[in-house]
N, C-alpha and C. Protein backbone atom coordinates (compact mmCIF):
# COMPACT_ATOMS: atom_id res chain seq x y z
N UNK A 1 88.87 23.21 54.73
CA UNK A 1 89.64 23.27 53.50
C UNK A 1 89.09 22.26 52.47
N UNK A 2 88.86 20.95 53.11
CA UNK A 2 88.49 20.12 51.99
C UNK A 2 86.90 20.31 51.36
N UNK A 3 86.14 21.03 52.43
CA UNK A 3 84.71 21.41 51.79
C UNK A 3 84.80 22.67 50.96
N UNK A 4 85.74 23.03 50.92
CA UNK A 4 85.76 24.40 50.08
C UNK A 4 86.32 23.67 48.57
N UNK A 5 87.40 22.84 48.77
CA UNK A 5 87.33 22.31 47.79
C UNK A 5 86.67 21.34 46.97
N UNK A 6 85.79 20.76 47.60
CA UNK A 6 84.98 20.07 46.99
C UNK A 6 83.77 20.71 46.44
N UNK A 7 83.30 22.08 47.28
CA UNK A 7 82.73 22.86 46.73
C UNK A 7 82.73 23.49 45.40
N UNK A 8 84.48 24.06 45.28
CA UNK A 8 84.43 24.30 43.83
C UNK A 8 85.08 23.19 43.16
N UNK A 9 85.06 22.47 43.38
CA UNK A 9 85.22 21.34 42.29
C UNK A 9 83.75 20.95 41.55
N UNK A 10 82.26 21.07 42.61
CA UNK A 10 80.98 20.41 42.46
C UNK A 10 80.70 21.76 41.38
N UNK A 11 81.63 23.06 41.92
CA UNK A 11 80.96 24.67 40.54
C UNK A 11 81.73 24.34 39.03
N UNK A 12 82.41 23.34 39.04
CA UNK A 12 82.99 23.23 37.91
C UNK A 12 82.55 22.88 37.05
N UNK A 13 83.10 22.77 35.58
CA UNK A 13 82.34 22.51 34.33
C UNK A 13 82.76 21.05 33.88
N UNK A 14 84.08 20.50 34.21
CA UNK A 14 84.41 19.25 34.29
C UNK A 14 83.40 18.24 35.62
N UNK A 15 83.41 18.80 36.69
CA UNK A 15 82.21 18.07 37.30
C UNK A 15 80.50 18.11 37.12
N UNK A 16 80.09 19.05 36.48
CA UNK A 16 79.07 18.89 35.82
C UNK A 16 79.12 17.92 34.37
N UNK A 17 80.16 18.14 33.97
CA UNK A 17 80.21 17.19 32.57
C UNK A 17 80.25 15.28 33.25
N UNK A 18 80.88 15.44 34.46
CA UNK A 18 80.53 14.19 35.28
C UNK A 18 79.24 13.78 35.31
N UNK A 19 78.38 14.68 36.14
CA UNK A 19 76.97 14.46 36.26
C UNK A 19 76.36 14.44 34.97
N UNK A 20 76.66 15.13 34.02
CA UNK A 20 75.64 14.70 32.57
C UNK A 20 75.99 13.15 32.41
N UNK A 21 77.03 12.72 32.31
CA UNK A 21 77.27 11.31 31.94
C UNK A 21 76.59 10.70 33.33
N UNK A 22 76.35 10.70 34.74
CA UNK A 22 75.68 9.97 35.57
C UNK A 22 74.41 9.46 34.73
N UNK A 23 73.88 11.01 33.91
CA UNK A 23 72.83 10.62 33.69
C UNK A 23 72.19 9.68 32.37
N UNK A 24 73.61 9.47 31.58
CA UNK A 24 73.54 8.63 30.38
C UNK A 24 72.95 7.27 30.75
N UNK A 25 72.46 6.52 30.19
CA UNK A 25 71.77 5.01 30.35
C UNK A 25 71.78 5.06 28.89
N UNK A 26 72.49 3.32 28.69
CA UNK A 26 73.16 2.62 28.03
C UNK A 26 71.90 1.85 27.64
N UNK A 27 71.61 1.20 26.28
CA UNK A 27 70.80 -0.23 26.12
C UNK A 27 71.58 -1.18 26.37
N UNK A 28 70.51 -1.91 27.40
CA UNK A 28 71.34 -3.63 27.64
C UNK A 28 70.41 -4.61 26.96
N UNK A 29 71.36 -5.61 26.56
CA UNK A 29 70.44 -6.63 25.73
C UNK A 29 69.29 -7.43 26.83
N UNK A 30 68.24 -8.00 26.78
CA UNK A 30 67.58 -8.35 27.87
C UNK A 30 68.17 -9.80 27.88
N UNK A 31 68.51 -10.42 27.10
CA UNK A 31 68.87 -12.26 27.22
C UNK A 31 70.02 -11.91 26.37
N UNK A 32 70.20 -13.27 26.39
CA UNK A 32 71.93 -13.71 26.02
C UNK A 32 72.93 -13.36 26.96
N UNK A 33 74.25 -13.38 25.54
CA UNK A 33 75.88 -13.31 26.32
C UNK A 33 75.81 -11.88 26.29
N UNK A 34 75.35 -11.13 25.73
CA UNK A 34 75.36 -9.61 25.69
C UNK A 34 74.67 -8.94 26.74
N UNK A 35 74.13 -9.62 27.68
CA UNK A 35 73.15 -9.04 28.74
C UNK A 35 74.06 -8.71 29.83
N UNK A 36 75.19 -9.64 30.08
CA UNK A 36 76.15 -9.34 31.22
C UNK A 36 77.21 -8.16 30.65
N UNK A 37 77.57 -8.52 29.54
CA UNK A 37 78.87 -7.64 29.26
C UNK A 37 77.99 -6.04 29.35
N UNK A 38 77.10 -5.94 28.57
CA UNK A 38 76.31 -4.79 28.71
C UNK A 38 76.32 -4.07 30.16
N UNK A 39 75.55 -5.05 30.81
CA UNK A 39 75.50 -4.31 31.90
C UNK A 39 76.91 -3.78 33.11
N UNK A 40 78.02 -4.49 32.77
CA UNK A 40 79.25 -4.39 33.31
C UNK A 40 79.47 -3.27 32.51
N UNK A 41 79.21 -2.80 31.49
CA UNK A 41 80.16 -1.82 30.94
C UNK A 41 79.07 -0.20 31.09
N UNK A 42 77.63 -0.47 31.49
CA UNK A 42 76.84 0.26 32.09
C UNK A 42 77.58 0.77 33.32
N UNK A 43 77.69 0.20 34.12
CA UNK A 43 77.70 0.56 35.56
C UNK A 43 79.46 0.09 35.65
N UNK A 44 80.51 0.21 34.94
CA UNK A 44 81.64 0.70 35.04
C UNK A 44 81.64 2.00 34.28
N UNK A 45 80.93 2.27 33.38
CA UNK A 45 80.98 3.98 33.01
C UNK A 45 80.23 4.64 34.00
N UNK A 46 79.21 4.64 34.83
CA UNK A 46 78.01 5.75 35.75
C UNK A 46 79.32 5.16 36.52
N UNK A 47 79.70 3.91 37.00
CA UNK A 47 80.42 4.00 38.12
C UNK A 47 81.84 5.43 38.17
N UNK A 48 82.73 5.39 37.26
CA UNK A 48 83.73 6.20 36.51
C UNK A 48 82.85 7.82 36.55
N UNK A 49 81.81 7.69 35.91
CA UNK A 49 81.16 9.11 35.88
C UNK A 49 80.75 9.81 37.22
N UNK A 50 80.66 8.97 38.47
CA UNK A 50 80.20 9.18 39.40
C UNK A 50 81.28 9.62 39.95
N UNK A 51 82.50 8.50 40.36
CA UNK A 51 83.36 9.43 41.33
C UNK A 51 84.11 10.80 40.44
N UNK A 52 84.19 10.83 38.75
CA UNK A 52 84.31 12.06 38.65
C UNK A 52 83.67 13.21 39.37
N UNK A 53 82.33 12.99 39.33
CA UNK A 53 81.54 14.38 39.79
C UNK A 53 81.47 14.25 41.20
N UNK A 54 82.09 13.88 41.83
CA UNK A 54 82.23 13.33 43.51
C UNK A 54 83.23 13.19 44.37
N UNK A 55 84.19 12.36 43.76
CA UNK A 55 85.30 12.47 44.70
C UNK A 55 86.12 13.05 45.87
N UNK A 56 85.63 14.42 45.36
CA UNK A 56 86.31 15.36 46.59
C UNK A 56 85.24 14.82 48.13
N UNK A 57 84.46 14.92 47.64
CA UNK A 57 83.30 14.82 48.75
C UNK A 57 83.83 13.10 49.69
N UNK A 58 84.48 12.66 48.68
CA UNK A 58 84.84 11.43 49.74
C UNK A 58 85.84 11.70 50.03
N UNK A 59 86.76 12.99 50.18
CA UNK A 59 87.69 12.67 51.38
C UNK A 59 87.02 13.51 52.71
N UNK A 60 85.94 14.23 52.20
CA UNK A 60 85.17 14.84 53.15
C UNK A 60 85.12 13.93 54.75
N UNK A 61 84.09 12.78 54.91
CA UNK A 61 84.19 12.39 56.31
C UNK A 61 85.61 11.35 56.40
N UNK A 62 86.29 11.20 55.83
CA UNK A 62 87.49 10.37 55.59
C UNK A 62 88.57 11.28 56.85
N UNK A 63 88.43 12.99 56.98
CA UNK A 63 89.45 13.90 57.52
C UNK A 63 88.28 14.20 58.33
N UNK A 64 87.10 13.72 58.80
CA UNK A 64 86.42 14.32 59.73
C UNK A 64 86.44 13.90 61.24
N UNK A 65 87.06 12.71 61.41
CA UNK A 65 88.04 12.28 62.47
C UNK A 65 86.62 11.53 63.46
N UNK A 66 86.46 12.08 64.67
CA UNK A 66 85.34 11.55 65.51
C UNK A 66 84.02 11.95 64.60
N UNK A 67 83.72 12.96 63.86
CA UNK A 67 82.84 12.82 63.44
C UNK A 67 82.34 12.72 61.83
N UNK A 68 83.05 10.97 61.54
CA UNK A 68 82.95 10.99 60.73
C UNK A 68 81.60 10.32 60.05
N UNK A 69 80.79 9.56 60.90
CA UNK A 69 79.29 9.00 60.74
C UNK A 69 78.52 10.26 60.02
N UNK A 70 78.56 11.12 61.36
CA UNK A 70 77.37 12.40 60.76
C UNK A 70 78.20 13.19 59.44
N UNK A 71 79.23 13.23 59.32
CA UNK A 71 80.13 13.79 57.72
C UNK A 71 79.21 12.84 56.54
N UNK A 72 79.76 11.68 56.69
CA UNK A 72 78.98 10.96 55.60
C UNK A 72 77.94 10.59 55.72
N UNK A 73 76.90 11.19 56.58
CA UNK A 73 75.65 11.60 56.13
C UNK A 73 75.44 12.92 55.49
N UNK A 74 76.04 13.29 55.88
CA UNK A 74 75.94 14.98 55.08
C UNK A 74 76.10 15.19 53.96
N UNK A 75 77.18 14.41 53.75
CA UNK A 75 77.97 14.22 52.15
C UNK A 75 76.77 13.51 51.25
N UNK A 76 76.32 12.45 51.82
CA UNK A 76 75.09 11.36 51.37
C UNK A 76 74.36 12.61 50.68
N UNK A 77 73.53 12.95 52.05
CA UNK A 77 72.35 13.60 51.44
C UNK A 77 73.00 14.99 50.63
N UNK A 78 73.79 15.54 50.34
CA UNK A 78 74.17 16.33 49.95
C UNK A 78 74.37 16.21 48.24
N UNK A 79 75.16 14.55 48.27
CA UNK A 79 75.47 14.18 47.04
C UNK A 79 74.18 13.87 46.04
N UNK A 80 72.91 13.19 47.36
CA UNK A 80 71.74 12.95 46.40
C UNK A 80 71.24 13.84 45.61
N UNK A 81 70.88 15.26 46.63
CA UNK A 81 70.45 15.96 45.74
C UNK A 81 70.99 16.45 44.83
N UNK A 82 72.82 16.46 44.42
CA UNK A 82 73.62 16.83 43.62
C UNK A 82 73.14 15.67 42.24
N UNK A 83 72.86 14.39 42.94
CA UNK A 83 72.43 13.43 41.80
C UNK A 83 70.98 13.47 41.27
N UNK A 84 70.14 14.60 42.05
CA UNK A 84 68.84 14.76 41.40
C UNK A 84 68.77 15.70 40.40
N UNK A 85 69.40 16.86 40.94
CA UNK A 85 69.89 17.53 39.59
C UNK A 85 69.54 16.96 37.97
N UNK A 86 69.35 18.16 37.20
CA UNK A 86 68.75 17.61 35.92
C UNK A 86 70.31 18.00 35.19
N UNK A 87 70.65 17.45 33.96
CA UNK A 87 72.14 17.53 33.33
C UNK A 87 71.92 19.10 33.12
N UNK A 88 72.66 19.39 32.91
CA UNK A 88 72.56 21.28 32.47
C UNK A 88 74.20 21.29 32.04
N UNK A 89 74.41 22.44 30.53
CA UNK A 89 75.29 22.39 30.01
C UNK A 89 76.53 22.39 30.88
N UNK A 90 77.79 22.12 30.66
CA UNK A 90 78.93 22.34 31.42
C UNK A 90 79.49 23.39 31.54
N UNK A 91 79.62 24.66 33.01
CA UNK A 91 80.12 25.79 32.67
C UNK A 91 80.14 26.20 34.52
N UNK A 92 81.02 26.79 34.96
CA UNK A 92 81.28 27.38 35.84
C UNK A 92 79.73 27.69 36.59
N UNK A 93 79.01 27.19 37.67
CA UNK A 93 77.69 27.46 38.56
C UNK A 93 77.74 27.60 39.56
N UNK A 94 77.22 27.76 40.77
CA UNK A 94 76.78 27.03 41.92
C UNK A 94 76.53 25.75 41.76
N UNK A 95 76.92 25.11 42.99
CA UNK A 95 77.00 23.49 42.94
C UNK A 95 75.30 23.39 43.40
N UNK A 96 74.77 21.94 42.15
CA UNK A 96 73.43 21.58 42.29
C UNK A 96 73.40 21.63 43.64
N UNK A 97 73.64 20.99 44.27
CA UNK A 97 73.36 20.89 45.87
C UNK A 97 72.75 22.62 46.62
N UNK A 98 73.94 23.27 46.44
CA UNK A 98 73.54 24.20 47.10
C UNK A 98 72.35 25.00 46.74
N UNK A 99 72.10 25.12 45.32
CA UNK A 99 71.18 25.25 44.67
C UNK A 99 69.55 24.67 45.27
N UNK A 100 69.82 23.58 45.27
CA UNK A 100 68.87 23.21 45.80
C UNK A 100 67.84 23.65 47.13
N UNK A 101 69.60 22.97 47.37
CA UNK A 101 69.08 23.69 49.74
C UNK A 101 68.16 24.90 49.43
N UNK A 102 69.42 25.80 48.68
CA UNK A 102 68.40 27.69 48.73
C UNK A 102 66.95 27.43 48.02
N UNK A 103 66.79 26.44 47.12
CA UNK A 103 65.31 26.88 46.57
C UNK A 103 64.50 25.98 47.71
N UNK A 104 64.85 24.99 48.20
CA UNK A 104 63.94 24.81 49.31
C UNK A 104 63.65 25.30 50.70
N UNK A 105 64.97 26.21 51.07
CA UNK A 105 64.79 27.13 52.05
C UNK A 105 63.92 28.39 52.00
């Protein structure tokens, strides 16, 4: 149940609009007081953008009980290639992931 839903949550157009923002990068100042705040407010937005386009997937090995090691590997490598994915407009798809698997199968 919960991979089905995380499935279509990953075909959605709100979780693709997640992954376009993964892929936003922010300018950080290189020196000064602006170098920290910058980068905190970098990686609290990808952080925010991330479990949007993700979340379901972490209750994935969370309900997988004894086997929850090999779940969150699955989820891992599953999510990477969801994070290799290139941004593509927001609209009802196949989830990058699966996408993937099939073009490399």
């Amino acid at each position: 149940m919960l991979i089905g839903l995380a499935l279509l949550w990953s075909a959605s157009p709100v979780a693709q609009a997640s992954r376009n923002r993964c892929h936003r990068l922010r300018p950080i100042a290189p020196f000064g007081p602006n170098t920290l705040r910058d980068a905190v407010v970098q990686g609290a937005t990808s952080g925010a953008a991330c479990v949007g386009a993700c979340w379901p997937w972490m209750l994935v090995p969370a309900a997988a009980g004894g086997a929850h090691l090999a779940a969150m590997v699955l989820v891992t490598l599953l999510l990477l290639l969801e994070r290799m994915a290139p941004a593509a407009p927001p609209h009802w798809r196949w989830p990058p992931a699966v996408s993937m698997v099939a073009a490399l199968a």
